[in-house]
N, C-alpha and C. Protein backbone atom coordinates (compact mmCIF):
# COMPACT_ATOMS: atom_id res chain seq x y z
N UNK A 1 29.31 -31.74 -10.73
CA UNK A 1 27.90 -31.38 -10.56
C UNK A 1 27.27 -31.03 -11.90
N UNK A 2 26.13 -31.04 -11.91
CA UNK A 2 24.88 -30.72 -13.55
C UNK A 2 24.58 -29.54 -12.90
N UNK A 3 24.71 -29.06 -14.20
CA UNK A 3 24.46 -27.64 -14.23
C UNK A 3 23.15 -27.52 -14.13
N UNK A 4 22.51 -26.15 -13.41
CA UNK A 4 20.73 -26.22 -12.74
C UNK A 4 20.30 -25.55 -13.99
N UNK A 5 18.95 -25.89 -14.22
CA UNK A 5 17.93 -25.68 -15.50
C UNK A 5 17.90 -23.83 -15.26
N UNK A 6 17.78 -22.78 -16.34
CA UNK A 6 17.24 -21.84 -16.63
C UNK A 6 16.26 -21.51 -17.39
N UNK A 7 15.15 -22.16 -17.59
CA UNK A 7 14.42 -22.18 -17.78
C UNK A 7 13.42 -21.55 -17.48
N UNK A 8 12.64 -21.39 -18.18
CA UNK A 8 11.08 -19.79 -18.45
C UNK A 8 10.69 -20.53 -16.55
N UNK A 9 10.28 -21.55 -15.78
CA UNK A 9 9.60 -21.67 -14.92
C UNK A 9 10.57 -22.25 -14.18
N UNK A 10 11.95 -21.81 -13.88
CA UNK A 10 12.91 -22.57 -13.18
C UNK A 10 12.65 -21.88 -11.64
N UNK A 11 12.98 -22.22 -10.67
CA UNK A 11 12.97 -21.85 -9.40
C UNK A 11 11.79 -21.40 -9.26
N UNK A 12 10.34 -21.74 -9.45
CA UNK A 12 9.13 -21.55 -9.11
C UNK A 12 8.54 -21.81 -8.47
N UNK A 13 8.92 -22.60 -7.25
CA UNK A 13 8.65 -23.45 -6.23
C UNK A 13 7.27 -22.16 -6.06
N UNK A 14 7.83 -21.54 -5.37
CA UNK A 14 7.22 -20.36 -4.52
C UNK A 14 6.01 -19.70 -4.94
N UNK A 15 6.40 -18.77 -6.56
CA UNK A 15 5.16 -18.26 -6.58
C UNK A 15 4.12 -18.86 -7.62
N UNK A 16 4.87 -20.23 -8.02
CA UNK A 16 3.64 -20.83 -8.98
C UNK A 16 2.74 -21.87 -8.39
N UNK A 17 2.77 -22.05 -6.55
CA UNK A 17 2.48 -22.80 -5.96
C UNK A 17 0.57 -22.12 -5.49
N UNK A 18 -0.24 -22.67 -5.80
CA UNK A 18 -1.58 -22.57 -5.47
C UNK A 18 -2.03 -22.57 -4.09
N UNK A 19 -3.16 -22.03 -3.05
CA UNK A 19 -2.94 -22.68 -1.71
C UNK A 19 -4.13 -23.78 -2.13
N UNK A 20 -4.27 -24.60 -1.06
CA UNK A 20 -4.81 -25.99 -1.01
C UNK A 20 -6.08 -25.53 -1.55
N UNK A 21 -7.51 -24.68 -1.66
CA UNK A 21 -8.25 -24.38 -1.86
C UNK A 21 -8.65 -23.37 -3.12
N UNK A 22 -7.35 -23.37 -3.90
CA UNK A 22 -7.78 -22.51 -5.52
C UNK A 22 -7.26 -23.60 -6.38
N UNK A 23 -6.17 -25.06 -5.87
CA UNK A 23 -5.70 -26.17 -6.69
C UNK A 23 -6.77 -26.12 -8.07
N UNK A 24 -6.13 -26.76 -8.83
CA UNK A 24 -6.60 -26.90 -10.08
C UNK A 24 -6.66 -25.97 -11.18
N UNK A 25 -7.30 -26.32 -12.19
CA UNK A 25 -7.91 -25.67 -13.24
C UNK A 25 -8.80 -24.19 -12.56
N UNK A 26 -8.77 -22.90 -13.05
CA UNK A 26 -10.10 -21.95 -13.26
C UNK A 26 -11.28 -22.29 -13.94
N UNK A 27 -12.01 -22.26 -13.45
CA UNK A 27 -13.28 -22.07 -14.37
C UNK A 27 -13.43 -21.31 -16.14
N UNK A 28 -14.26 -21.96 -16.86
CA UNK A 28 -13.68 -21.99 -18.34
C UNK A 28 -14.40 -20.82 -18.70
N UNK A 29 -14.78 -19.81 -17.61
CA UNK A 29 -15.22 -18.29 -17.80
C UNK A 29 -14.23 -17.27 -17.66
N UNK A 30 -13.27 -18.16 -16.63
CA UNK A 30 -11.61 -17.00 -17.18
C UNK A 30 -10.93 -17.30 -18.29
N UNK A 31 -11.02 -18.28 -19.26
CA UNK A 31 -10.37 -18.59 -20.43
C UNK A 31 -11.14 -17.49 -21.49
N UNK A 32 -12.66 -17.50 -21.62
CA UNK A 32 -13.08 -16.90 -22.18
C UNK A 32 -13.03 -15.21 -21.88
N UNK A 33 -12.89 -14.69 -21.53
CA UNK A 33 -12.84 -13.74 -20.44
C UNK A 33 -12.93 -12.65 -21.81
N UNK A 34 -13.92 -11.23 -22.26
CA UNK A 34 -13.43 -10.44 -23.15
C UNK A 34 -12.99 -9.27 -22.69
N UNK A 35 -12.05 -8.51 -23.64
CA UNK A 35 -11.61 -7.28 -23.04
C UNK A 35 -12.01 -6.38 -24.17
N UNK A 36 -12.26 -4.50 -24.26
CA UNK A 36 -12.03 -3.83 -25.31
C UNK A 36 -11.14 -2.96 -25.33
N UNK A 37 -10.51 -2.77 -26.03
CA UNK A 37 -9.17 -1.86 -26.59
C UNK A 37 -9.18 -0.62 -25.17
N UNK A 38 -8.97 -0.40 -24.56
CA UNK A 38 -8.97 0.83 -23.71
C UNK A 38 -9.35 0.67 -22.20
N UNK A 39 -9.58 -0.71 -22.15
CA UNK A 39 -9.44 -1.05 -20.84
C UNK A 39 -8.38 -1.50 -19.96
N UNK A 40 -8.70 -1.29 -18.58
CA UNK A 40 -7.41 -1.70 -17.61
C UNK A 40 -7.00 -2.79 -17.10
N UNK A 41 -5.89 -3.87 -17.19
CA UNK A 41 -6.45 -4.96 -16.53
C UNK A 41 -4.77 -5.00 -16.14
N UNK A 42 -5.08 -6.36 -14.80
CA UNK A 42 -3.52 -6.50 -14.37
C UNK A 42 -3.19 -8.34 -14.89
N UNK A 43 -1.87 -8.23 -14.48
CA UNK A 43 -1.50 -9.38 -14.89
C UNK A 43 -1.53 -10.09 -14.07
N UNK A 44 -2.04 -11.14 -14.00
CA UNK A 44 -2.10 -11.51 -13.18
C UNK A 44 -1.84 -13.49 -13.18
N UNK A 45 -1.38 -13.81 -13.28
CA UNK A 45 -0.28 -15.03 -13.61
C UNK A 45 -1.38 -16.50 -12.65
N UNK A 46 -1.65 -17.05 -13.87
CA UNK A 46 -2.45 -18.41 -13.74
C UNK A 46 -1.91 -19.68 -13.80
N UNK A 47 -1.30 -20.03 -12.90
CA UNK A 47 0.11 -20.94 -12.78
C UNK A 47 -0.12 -22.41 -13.76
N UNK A 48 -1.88 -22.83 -13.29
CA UNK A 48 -2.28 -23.92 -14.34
C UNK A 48 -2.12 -23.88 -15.48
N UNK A 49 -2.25 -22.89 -15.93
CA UNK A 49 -2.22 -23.04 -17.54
C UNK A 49 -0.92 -21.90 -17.90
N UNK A 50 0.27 -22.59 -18.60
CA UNK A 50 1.29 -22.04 -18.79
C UNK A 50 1.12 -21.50 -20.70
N UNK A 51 0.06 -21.60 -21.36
CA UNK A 51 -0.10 -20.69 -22.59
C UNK A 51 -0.50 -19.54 -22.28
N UNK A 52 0.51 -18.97 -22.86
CA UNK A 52 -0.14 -17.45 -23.36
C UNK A 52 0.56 -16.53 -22.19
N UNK A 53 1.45 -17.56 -21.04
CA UNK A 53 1.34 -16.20 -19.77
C UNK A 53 2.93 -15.41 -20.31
N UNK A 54 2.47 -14.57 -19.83
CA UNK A 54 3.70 -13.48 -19.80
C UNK A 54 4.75 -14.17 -18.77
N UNK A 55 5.93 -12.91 -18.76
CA UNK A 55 7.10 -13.76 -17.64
C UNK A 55 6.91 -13.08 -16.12
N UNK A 56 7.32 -14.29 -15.70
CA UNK A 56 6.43 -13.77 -14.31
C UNK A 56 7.16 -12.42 -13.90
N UNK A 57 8.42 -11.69 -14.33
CA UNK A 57 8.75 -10.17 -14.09
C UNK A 57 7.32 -9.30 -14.12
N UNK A 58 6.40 -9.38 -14.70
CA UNK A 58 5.15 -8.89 -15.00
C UNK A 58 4.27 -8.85 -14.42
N UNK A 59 4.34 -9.90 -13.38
CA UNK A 59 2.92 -10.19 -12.71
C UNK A 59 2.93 -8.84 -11.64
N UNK A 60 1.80 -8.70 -11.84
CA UNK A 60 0.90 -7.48 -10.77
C UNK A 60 1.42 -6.20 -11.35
N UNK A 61 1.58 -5.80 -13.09
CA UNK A 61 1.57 -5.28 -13.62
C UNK A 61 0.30 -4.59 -13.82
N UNK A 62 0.24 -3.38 -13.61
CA UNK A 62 -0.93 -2.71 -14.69
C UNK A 62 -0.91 -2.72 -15.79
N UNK A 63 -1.75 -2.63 -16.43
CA UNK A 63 -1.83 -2.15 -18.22
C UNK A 63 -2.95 -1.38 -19.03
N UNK A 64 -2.96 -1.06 -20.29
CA UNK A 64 -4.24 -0.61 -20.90
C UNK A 64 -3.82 -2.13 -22.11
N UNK A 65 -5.03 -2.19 -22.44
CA UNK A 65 -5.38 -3.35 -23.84
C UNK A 65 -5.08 -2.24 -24.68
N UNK A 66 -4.66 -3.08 -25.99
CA UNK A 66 -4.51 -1.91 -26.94
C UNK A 66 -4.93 -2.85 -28.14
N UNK A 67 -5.10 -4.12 -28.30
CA UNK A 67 -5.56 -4.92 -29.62
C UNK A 67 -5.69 -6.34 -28.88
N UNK A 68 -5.93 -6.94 -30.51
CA UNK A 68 -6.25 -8.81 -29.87
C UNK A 68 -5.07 -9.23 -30.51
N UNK A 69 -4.76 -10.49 -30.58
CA UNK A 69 -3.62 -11.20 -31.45
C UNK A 69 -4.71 -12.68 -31.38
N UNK A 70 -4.85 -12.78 -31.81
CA UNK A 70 -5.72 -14.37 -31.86
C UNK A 70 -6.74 -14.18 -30.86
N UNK A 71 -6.82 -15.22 -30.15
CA UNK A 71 -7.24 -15.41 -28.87
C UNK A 71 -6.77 -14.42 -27.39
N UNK A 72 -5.35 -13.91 -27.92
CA UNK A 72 -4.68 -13.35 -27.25
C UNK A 72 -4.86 -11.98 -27.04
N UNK A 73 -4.23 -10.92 -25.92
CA UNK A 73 -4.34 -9.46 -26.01
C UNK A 73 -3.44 -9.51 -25.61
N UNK A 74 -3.55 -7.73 -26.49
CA UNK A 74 -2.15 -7.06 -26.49
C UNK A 74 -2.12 -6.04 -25.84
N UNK A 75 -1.26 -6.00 -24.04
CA UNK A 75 -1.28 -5.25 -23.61
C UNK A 75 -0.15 -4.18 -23.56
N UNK A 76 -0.42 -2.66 -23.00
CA UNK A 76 1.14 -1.93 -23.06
C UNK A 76 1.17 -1.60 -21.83
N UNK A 77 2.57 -1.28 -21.22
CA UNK A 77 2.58 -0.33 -19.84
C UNK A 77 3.88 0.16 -20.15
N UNK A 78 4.26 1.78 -19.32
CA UNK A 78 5.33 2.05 -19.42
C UNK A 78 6.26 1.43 -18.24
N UNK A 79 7.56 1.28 -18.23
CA UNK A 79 8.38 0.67 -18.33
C UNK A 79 9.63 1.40 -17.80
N UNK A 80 10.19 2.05 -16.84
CA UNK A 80 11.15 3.35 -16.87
C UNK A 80 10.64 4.47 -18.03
N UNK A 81 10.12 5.28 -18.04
CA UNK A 81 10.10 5.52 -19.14
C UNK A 81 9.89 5.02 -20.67
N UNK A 82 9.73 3.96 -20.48
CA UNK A 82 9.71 3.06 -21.85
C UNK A 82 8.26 2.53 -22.45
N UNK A 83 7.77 2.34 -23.24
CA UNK A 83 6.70 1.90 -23.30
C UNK A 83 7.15 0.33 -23.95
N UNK A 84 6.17 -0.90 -23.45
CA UNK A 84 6.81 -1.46 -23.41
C UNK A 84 5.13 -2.46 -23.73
N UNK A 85 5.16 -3.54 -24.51
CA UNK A 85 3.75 -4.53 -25.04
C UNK A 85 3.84 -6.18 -24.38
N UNK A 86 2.98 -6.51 -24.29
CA UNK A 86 3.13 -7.90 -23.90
C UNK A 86 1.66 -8.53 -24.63
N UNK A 87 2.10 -9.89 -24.63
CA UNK A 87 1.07 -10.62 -25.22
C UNK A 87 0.97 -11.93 -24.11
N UNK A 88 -0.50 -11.70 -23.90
CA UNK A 88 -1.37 -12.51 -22.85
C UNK A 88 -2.48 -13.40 -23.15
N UNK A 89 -2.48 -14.72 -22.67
CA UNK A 89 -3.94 -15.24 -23.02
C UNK A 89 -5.21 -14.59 -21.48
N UNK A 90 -5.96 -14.32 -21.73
CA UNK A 90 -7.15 -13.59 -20.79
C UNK A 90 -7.01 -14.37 -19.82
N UNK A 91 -6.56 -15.60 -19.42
CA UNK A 91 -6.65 -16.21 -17.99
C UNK A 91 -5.81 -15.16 -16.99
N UNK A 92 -4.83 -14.69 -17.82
CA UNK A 92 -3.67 -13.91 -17.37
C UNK A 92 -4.05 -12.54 -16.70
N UNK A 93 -5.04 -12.10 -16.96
CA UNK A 93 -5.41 -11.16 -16.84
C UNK A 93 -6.64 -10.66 -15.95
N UNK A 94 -6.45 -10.08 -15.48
CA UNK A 94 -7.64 -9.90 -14.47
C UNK A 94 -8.15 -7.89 -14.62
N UNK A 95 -9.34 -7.63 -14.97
CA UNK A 95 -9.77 -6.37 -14.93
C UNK A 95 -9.53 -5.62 -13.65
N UNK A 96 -9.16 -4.64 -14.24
CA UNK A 96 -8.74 -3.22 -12.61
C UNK A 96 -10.35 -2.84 -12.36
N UNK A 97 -10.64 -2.99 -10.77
CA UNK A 97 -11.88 -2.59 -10.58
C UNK A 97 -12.40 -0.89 -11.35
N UNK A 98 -13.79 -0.81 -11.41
CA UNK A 98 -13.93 0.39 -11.63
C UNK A 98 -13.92 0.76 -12.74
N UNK A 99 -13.21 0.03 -13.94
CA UNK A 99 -12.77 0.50 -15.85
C UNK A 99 -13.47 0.12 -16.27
N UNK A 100 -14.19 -1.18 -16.15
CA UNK A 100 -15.14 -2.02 -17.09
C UNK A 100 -16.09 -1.10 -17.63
N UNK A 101 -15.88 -0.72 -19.17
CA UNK A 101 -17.08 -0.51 -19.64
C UNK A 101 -16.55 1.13 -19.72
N UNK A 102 -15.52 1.78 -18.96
CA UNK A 102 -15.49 3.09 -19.19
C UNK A 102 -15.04 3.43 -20.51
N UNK A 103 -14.51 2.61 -21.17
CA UNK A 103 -14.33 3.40 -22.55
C UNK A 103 -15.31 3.62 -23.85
N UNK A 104 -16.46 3.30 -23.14
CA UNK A 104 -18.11 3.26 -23.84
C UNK A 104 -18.78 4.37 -23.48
């Protein structure tokens, strides 16, 4: 027998599957999407576009933003005790109701 792939999107059947009515691409207003340093957002895993996403262990993570990296943000959450960073492209990410704008 061949040995089965381990790979970043191996056995994904399940949760990288879309239902019949979100198929495709997002709209090119979640690519752009801005965040500022002190806001809340979750992870939230955009199966179409595989740049920039975190590993799916992450998804439906909370976080605070804490910087940009390119195009990218840099989010933290603790972790057991741990504090712990990830780097996301904004499709990835979706704002926690209610924060927008509170750190103004």
């Amino acid at each position: 027998m061949v040995k089965s792939s381990k790979g970043f999107r191996s056995r994904s059947r399940g949760w990288s599957t879309k239902h019949v009515r979100e198929k495709g691409s997002p709209p090119v207003s979640r690519f752009l999407r801005e965040f500022a340093v002190g806001d809340r957002v979750t992870v939230r895993l955009e199966s179409s576009d595989p740049h920039g996403m975190p590993h799916p262990r992450y998804q439906g993570r909370t976080c605070t933003v804490v910087g940009k990296s390119g195009r990218a943000y840099v989010v933290e959450f603790m972790d057991g005790g741990r504090r712990k960073q990830l780097v996301a492209n904004p499709v990835h990410l979706w704002p926690v109701a209610g924060t927008e704008g509170a750190h103004a």
